[in-house]
Protein backbone atom coordinates (compact mmCIF):
# COMPACT_ATOMS: atom_id res chain seq x y z
CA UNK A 1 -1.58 27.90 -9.74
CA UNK A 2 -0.34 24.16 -9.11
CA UNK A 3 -3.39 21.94 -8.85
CA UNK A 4 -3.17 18.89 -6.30
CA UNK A 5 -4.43 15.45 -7.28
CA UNK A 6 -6.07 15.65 -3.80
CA UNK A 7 -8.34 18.52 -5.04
CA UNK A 8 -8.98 17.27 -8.05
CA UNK A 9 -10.46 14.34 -6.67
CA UNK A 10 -12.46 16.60 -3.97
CA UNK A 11 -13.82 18.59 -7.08
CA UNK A 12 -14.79 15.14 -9.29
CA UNK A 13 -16.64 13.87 -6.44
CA UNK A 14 -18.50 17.21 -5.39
CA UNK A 15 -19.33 18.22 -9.15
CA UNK A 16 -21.07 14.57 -9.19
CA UNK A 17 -22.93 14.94 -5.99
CA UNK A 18 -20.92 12.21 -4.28
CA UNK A 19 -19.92 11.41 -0.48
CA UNK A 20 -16.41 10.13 0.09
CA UNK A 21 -17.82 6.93 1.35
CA UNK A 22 -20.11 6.55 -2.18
CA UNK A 23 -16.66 6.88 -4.20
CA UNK A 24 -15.01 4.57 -1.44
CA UNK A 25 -17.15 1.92 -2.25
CA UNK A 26 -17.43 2.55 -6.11
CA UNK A 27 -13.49 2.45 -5.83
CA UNK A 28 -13.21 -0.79 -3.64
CA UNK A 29 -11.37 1.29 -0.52
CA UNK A 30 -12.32 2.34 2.81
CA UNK A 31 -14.04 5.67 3.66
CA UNK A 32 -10.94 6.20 5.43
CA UNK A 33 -8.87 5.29 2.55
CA UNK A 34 -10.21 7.37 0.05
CA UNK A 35 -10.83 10.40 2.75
CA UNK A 36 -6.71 10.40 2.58
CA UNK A 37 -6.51 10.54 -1.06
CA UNK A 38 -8.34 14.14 -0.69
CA UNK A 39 -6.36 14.95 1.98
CA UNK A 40 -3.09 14.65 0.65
CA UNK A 41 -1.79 11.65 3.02
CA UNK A 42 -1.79 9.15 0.79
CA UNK A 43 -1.76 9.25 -3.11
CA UNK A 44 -4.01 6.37 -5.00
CA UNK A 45 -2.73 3.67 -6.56
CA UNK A 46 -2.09 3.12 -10.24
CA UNK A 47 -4.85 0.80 -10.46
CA UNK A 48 -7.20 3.07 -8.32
CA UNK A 49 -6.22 6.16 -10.49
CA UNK A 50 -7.54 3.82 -13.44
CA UNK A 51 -10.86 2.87 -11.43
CA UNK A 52 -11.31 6.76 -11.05
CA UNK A 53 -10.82 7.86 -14.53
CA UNK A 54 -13.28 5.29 -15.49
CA UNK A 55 -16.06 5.95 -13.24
CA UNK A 56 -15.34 9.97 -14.48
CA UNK A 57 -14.39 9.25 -17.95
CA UNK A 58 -11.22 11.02 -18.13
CA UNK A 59 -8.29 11.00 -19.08
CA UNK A 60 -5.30 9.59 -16.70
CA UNK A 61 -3.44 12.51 -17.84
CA UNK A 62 -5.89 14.64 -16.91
CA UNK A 63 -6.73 13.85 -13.32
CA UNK A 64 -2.96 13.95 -12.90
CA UNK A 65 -2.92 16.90 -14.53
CA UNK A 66 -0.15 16.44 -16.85
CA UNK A 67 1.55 19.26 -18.88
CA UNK A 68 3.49 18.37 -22.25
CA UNK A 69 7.32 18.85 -21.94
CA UNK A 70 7.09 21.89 -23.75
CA UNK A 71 4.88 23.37 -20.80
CA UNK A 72 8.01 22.49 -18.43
CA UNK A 73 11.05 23.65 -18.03
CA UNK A 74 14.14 21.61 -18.99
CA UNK A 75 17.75 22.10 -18.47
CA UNK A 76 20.03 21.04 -21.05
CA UNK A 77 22.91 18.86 -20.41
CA UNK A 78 25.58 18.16 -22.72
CA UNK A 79 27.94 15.46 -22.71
CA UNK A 80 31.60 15.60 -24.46
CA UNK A 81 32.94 12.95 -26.72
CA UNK A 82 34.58 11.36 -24.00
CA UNK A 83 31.12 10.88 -21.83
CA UNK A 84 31.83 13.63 -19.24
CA UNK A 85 29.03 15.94 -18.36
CA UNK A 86 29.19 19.35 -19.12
CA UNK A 87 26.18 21.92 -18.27
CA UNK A 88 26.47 24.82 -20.37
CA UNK A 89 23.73 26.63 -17.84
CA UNK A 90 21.14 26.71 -20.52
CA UNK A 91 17.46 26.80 -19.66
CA UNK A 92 14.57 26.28 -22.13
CA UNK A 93 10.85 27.06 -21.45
């Protein structure tokens, strides 16, 4: 299942018995503001997505719940001597 920033955020705040307009103000933003975040309208800023790992103590890479390449797929691309591209259609997991 793909997890959303947006409900990540919803669950940090709810599992730490927050309103949106406590985290607003802890973050420096509007109710408004942050209410978007958890909707999906808007997506923080870097230096928000800081602020909210600190307050939470977590990792950046975890609120943005980031997989190591080998968790993603990549597509190989080869390139001849001459610089052309060529895809030889292979897929790694």
């Amino acid at each position: 299942m793909l997890v959303m920033l947006k409900d990540i955020l919803k669950e940090l705040r709810e599992g730490n018995n927050l309103k949106q307009k406590d985290i607003a103000k802890i973050l420096g933003v509007s109710t408004s503001c942050y209410s978007n975040y958890e909707q999906g309208t808007r997506e923080p800023s870097i230096e928000i997505i800081k602020k909210i790992c600190d307050y939470y103590d977590i990792e950046i890479d975890k609120l943005l719940e980031y997989k190591k390449p080998s968790d993603r797929i990549i597509i190989s691309k080869n390139f001849t001597n001459n610089g052309n591209f060529t895809n030889n259609g292979n897929i790694n997991f």
